[in-house]
PDB file of N, CA and C in Angstrom:
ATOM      1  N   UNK A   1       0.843  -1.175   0.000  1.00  0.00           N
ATOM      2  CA  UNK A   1       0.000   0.000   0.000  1.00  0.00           C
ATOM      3  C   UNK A   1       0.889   1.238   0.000  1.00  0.00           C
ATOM      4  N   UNK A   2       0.460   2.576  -0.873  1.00  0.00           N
ATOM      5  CA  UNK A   2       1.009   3.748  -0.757  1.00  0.00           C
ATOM      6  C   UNK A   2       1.071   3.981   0.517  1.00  0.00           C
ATOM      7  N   UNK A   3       2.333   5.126   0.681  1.00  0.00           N
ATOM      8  CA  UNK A   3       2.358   5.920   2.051  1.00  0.00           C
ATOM      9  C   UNK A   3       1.342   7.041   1.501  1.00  0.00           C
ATOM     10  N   UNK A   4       0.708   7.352   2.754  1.00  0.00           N
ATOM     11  CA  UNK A   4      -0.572   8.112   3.105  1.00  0.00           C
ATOM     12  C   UNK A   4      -0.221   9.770   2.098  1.00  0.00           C
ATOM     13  N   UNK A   5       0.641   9.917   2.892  1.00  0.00           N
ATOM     14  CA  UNK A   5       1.044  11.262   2.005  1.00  0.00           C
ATOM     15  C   UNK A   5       1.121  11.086   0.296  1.00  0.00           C
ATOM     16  N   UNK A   6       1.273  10.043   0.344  1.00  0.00           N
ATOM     17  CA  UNK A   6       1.389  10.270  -1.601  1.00  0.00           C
ATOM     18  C   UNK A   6      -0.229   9.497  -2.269  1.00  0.00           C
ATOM     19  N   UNK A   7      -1.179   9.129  -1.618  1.00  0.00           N
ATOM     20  CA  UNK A   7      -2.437   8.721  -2.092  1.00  0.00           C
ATOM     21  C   UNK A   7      -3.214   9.644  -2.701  1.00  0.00           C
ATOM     22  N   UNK A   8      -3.720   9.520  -4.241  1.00  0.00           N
ATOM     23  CA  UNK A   8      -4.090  10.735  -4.521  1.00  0.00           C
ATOM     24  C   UNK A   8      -5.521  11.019  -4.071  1.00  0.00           C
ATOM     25  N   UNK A   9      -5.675  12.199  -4.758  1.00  0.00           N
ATOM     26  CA  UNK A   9      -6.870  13.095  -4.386  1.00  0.00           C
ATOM     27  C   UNK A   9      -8.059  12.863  -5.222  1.00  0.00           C
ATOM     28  N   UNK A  10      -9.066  12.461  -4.855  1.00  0.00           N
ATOM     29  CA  UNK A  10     -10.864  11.722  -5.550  1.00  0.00           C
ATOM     30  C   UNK A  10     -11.676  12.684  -5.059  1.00  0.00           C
ATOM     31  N   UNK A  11     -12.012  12.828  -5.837  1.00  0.00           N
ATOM     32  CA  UNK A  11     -13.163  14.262  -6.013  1.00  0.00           C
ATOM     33  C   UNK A  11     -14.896  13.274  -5.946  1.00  0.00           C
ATOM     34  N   UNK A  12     -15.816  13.358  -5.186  1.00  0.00           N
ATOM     35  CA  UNK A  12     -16.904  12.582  -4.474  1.00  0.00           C
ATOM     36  C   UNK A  12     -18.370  13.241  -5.437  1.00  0.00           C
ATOM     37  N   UNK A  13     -18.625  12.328  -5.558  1.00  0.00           N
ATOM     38  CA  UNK A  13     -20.364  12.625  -6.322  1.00  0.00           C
ATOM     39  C   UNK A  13     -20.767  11.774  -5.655  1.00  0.00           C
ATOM     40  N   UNK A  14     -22.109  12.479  -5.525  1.00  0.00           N
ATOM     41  CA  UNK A  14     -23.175  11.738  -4.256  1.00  0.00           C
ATOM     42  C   UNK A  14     -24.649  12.463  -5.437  1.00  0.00           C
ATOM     43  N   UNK A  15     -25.435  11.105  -5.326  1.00  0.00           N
ATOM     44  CA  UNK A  15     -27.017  11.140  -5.842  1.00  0.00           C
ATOM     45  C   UNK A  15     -27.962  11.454  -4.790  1.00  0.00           C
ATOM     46  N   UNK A  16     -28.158  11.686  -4.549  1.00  0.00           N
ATOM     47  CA  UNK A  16     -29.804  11.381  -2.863  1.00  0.00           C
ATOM     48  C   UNK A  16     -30.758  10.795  -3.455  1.00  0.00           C
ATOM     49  N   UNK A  17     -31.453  10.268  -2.646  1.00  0.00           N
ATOM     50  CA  UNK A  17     -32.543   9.645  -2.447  1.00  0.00           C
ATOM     51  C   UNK A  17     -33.470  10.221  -3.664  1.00  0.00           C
ATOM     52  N   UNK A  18     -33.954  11.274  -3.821  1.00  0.00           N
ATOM     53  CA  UNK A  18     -34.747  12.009  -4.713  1.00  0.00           C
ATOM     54  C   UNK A  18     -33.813  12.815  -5.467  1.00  0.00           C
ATOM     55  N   UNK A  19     -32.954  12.881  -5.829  1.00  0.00           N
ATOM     56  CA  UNK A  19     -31.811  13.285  -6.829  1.00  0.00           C
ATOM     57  C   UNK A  19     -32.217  13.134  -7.739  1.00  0.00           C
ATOM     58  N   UNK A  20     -32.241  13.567  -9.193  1.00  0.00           N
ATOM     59  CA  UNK A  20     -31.760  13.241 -10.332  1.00  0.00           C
ATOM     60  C   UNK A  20     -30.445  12.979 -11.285  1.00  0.00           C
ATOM     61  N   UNK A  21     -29.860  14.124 -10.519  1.00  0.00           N
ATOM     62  CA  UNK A  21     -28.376  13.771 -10.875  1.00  0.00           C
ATOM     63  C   UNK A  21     -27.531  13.613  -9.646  1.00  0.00           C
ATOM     64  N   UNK A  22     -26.228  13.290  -9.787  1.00  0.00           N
ATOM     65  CA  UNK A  22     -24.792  13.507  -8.961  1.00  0.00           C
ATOM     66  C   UNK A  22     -24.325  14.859  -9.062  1.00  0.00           C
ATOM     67  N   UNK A  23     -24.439  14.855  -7.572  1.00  0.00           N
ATOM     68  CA  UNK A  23     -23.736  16.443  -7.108  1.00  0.00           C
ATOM     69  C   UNK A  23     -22.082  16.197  -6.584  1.00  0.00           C
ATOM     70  N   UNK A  24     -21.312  17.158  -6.688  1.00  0.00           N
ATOM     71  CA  UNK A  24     -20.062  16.966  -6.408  1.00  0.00           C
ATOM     72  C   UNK A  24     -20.345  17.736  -4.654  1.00  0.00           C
ATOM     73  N   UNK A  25     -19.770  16.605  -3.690  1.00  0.00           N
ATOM     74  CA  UNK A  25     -20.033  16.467  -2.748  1.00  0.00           C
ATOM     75  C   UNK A  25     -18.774  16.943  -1.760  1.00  0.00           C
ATOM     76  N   UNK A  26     -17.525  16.819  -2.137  1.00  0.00           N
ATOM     77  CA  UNK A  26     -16.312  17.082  -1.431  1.00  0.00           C
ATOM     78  C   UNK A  26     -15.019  16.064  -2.010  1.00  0.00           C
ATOM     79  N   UNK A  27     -13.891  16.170  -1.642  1.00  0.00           N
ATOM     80  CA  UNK A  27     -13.214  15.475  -1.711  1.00  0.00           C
ATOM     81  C   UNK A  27     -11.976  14.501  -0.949  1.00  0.00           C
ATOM     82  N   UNK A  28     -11.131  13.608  -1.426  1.00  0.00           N
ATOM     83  CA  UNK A  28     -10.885  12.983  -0.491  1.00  0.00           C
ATOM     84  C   UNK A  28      -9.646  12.075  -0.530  1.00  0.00           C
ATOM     85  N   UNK A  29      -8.697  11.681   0.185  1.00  0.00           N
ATOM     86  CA  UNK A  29      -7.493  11.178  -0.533  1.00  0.00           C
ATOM     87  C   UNK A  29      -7.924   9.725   0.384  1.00  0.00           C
ATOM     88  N   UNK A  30      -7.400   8.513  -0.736  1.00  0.00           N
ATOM     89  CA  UNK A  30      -7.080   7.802  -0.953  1.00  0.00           C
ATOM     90  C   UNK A  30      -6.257   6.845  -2.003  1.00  0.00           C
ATOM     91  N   UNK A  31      -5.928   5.317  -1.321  1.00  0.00           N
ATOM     92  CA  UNK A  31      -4.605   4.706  -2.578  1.00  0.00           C
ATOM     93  C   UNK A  31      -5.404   3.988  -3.832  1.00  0.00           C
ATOM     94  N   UNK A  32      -6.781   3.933  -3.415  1.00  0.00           N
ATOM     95  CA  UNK A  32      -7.227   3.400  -4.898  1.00  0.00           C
ATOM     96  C   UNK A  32      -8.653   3.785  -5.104  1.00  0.00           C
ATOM     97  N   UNK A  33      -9.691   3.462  -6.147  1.00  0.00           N
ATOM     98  CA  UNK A  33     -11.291   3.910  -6.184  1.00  0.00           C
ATOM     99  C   UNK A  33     -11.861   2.839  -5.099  1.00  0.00           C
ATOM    100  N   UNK A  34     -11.724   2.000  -4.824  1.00  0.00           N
ATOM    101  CA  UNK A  34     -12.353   0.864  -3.748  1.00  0.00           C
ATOM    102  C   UNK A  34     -12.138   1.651  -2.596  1.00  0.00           C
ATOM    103  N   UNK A  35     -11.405   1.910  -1.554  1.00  0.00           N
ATOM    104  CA  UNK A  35     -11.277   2.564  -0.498  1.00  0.00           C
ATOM    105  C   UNK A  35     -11.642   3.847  -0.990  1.00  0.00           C
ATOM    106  N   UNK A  36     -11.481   4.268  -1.807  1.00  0.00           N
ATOM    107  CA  UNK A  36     -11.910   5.678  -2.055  1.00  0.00           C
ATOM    108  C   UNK A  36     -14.096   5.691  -1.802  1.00  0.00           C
ATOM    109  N   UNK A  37     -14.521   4.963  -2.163  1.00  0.00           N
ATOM    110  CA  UNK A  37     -15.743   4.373  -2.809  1.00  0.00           C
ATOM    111  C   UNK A  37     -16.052   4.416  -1.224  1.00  0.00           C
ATOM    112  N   UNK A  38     -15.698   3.446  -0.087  1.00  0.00           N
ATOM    113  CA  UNK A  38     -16.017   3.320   1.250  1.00  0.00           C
ATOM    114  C   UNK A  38     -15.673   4.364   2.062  1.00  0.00           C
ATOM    115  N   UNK A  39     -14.618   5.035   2.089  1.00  0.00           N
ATOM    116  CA  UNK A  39     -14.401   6.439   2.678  1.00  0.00           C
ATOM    117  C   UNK A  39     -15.658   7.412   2.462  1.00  0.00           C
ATOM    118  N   UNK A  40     -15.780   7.183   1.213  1.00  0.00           N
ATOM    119  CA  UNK A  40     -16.536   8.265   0.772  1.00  0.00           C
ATOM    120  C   UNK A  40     -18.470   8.079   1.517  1.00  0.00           C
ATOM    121  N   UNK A  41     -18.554   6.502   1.476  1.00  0.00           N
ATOM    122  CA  UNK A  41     -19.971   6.371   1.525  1.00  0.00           C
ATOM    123  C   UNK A  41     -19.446   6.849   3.436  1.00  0.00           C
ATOM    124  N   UNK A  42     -18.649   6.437   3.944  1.00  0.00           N
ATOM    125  CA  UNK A  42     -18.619   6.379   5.571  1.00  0.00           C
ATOM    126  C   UNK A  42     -18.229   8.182   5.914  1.00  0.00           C
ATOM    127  N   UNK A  43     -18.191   9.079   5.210  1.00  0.00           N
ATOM    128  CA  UNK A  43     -17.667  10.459   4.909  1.00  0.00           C
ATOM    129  C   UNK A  43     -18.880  11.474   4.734  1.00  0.00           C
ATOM    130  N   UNK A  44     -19.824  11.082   3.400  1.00  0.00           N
ATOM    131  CA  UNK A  44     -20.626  11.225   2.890  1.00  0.00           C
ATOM    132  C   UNK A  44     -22.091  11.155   3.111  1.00  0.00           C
ATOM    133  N   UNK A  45     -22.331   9.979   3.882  1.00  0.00           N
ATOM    134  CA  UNK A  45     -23.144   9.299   3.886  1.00  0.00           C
ATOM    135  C   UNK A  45     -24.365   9.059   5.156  1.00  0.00           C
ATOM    136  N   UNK A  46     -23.480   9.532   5.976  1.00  0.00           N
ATOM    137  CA  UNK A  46     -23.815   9.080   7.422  1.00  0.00           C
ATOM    138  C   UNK A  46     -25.373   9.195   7.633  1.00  0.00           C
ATOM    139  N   UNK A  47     -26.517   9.764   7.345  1.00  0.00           N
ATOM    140  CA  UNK A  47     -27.337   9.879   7.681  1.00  0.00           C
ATOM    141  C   UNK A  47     -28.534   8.988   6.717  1.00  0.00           C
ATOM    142  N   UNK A  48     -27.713   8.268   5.671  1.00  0.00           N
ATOM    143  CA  UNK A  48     -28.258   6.922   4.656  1.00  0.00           C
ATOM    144  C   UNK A  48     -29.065   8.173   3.653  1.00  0.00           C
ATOM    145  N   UNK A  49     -28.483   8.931   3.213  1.00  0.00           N
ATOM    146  CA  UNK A  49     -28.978  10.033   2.441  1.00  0.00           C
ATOM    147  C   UNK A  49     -28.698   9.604   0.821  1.00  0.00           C
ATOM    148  N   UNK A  50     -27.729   8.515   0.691  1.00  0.00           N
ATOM    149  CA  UNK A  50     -27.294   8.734  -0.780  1.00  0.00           C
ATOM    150  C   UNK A  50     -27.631   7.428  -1.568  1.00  0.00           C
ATOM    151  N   UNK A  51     -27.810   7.499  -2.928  1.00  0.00           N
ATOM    152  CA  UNK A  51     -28.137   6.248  -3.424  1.00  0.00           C
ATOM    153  C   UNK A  51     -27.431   5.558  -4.417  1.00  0.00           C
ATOM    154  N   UNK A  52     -25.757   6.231  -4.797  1.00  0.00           N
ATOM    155  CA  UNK A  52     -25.206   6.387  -5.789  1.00  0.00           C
ATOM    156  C   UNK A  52     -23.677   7.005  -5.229  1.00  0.00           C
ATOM    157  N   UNK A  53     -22.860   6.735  -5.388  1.00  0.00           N
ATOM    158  CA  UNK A  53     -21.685   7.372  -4.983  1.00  0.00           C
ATOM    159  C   UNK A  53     -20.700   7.028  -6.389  1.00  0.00           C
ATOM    160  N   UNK A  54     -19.883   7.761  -7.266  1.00  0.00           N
ATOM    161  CA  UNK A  54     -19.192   8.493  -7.919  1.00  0.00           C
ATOM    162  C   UNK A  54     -17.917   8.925  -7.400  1.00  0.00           C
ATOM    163  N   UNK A  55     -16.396   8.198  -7.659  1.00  0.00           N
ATOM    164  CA  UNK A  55     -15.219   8.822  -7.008  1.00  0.00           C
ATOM    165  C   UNK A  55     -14.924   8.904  -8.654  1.00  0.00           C
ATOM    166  N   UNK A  56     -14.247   9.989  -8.541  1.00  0.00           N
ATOM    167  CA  UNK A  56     -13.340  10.230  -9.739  1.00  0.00           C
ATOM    168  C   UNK A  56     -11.831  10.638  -9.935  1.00  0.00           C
ATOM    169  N   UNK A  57     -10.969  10.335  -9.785  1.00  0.00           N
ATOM    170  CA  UNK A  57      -9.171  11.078  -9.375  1.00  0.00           C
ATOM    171  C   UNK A  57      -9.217  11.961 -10.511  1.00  0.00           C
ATOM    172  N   UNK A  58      -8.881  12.945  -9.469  1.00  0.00           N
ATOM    173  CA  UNK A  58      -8.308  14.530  -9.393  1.00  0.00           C
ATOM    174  C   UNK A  58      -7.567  14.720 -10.998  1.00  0.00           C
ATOM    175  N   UNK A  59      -6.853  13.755 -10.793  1.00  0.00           N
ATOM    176  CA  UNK A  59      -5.505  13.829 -11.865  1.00  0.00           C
ATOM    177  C   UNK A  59      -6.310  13.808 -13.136  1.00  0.00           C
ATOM    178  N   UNK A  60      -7.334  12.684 -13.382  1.00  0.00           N
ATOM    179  CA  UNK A  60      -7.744  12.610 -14.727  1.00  0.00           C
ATOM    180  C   UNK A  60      -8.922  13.966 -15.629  1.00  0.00           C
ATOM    181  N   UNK A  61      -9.708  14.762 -14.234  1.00  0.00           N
ATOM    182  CA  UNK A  61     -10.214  15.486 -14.673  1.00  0.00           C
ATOM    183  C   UNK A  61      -9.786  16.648 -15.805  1.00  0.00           C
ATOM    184  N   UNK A  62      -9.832  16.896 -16.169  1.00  0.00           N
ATOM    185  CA  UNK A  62      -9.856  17.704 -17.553  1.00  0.00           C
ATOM    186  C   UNK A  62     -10.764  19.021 -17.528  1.00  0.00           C
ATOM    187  N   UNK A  63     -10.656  20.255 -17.467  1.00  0.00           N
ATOM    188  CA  UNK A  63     -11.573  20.976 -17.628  1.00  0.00           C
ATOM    189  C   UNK A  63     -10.896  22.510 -18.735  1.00  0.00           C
ATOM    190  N   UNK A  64     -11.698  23.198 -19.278  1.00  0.00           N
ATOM    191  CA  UNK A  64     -11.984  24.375 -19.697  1.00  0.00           C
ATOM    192  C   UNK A  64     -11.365  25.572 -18.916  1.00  0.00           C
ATOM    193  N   UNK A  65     -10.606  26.367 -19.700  1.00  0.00           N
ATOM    194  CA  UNK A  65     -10.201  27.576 -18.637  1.00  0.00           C
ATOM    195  C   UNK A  65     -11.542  28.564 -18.806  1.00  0.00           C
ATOM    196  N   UNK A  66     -11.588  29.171 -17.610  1.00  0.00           N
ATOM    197  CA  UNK A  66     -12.373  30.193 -17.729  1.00  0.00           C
ATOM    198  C   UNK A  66     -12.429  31.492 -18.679  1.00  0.00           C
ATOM    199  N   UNK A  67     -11.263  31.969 -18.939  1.00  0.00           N
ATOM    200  CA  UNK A  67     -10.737  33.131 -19.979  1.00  0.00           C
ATOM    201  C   UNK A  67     -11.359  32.319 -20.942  1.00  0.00           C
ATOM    202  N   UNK A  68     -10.761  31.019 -21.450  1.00  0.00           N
ATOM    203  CA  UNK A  68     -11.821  31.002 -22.976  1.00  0.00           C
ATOM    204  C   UNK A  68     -13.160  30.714 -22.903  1.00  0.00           C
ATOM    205  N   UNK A  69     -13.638  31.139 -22.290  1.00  0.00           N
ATOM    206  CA  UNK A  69     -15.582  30.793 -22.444  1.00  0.00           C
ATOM    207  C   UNK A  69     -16.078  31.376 -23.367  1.00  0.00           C
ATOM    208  N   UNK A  70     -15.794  32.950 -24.262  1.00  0.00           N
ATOM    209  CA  UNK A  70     -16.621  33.374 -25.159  1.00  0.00           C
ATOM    210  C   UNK A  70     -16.463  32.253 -26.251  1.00  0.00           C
ATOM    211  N   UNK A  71     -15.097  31.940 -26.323  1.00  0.00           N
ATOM    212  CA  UNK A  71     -14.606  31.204 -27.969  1.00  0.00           C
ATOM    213  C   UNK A  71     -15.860  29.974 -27.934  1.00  0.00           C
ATOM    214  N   UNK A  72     -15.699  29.160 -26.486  1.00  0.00           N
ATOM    215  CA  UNK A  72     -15.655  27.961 -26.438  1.00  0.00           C
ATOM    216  C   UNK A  72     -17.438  28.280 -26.271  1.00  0.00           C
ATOM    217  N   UNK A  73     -18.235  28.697 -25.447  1.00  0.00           N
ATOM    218  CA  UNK A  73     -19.523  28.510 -25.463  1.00  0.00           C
ATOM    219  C   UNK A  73     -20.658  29.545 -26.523  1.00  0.00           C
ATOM    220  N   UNK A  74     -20.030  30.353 -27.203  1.00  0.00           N
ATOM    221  CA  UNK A  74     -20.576  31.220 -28.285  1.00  0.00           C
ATOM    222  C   UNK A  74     -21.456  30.739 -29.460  1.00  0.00           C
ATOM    223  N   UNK A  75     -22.705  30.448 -29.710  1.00  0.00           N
ATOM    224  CA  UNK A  75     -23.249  30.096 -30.874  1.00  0.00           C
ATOM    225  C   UNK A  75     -21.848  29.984 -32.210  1.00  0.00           C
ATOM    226  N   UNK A  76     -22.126  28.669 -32.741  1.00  0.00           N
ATOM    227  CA  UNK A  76     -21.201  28.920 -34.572  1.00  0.00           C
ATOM    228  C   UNK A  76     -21.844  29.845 -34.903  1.00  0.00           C
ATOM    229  N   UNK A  77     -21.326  30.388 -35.737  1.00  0.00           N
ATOM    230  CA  UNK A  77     -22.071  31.592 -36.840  1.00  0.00           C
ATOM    231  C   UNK A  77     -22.060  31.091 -38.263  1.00  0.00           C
ATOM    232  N   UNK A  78     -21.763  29.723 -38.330  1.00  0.00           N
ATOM    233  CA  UNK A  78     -22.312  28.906 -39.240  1.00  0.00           C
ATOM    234  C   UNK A  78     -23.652  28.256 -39.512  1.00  0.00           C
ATOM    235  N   UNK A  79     -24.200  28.749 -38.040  1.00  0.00           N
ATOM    236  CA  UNK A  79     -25.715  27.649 -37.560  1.00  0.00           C
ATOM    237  C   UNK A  79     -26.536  28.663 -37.299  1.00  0.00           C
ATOM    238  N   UNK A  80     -27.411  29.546 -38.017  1.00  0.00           N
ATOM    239  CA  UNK A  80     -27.764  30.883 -38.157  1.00  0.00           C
ATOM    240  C   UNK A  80     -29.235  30.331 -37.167  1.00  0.00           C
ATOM    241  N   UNK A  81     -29.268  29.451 -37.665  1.00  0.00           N
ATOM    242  CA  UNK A  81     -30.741  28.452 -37.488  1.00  0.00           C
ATOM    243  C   UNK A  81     -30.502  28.997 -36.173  1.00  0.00           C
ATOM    244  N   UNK A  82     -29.675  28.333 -35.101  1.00  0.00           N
ATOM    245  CA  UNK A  82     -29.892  28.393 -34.109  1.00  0.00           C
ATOM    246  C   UNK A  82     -30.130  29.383 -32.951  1.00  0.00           C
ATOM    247  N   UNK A  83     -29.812  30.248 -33.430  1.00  0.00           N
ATOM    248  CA  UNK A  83     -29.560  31.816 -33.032  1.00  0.00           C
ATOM    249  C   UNK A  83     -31.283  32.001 -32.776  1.00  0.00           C
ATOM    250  N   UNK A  84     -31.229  32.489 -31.361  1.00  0.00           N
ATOM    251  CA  UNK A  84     -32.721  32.971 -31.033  1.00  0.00           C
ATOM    252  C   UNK A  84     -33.286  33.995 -32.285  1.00  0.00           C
ATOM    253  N   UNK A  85     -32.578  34.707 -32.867  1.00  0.00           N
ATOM    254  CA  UNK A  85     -33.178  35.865 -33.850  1.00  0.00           C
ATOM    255  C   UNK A  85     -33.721  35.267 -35.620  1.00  0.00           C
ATOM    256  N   UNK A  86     -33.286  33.847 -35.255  1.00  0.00           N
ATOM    257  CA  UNK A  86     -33.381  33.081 -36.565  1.00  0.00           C
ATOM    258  C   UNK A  86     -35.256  32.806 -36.501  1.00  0.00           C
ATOM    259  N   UNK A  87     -36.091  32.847 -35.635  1.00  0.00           N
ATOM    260  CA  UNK A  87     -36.831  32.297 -35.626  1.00  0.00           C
ATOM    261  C   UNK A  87     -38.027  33.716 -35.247  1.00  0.00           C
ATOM    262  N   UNK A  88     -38.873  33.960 -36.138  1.00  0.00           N
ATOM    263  CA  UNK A  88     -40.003  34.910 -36.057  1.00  0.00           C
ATOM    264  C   UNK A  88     -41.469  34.528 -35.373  1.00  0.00           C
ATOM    265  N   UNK A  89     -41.555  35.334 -33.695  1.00  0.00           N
ATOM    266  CA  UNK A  89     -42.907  34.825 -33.020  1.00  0.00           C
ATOM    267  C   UNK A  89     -44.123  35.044 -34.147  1.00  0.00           C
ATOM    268  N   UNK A  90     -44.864  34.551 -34.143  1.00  0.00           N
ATOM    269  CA  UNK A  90     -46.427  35.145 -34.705  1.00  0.00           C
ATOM    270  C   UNK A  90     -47.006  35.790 -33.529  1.00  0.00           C
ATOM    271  N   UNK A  91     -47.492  36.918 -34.604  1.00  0.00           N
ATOM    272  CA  UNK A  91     -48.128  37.853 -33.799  1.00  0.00           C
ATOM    273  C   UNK A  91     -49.445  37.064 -32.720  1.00  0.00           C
ATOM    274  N   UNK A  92     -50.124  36.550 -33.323  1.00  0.00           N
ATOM    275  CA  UNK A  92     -51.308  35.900 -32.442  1.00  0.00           C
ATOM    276  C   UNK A  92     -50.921  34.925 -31.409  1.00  0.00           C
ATOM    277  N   UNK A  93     -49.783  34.966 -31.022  1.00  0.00           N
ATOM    278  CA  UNK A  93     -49.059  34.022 -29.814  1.00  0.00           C
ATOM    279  C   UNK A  93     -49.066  35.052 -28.660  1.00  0.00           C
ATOM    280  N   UNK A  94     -49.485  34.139 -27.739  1.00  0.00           N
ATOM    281  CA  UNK A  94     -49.727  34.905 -26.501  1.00  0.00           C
ATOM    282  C   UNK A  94     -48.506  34.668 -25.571  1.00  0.00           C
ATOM    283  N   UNK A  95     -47.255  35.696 -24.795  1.00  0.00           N
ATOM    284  CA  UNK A  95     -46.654  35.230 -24.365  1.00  0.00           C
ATOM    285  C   UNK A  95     -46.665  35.298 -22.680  1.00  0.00           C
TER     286      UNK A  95
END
């Protein structure tokens, strides 16, 4: 088994009971997803709230910088269609 200090870091999704999705819940170090998985429900869990538990390591996540959000979430301007202004209400629609 790893020494404690070098076990990486698992980022926790938890469902509830009436959930629809997995919420990111906290996070948590351990040496593999199995102990990670039981930490998490004995961490997480205590009040039998969850129905679904989700570990994911730190390392593999991947995300988006914030500075590029115009590039990255901006309508194409190839897809005119999609553009709210592409599409004309009728007048006799009640809004």
């Amino acid at each position: 088994m790893k020494e404690r200090g070098s076990w990486p870091l698992w980022e926790v999704f938890l469902r509830g009971r009436r959930g629809l999705a997995h919420q990111h819940v906290g996070s948590l170090h351990a040496p593999d997803w199995e102990l990670a998985v039981q930490n998490a429900r004995d961490l997480y869990t205590r009040r039998g709230e969850g129905v679904s538990i989700w570990v994911v390591e730190s390392a593999v996540i991947h995300a988006s910088d914030p500075d590029d959000g115009g590039p990255l979430f901006d309508p194409p301007a190839d897809k005119v269609y999609r553009h709210p202004t592409f599409y004309e209400v009728p007048e006799d629609l009640k809004l």
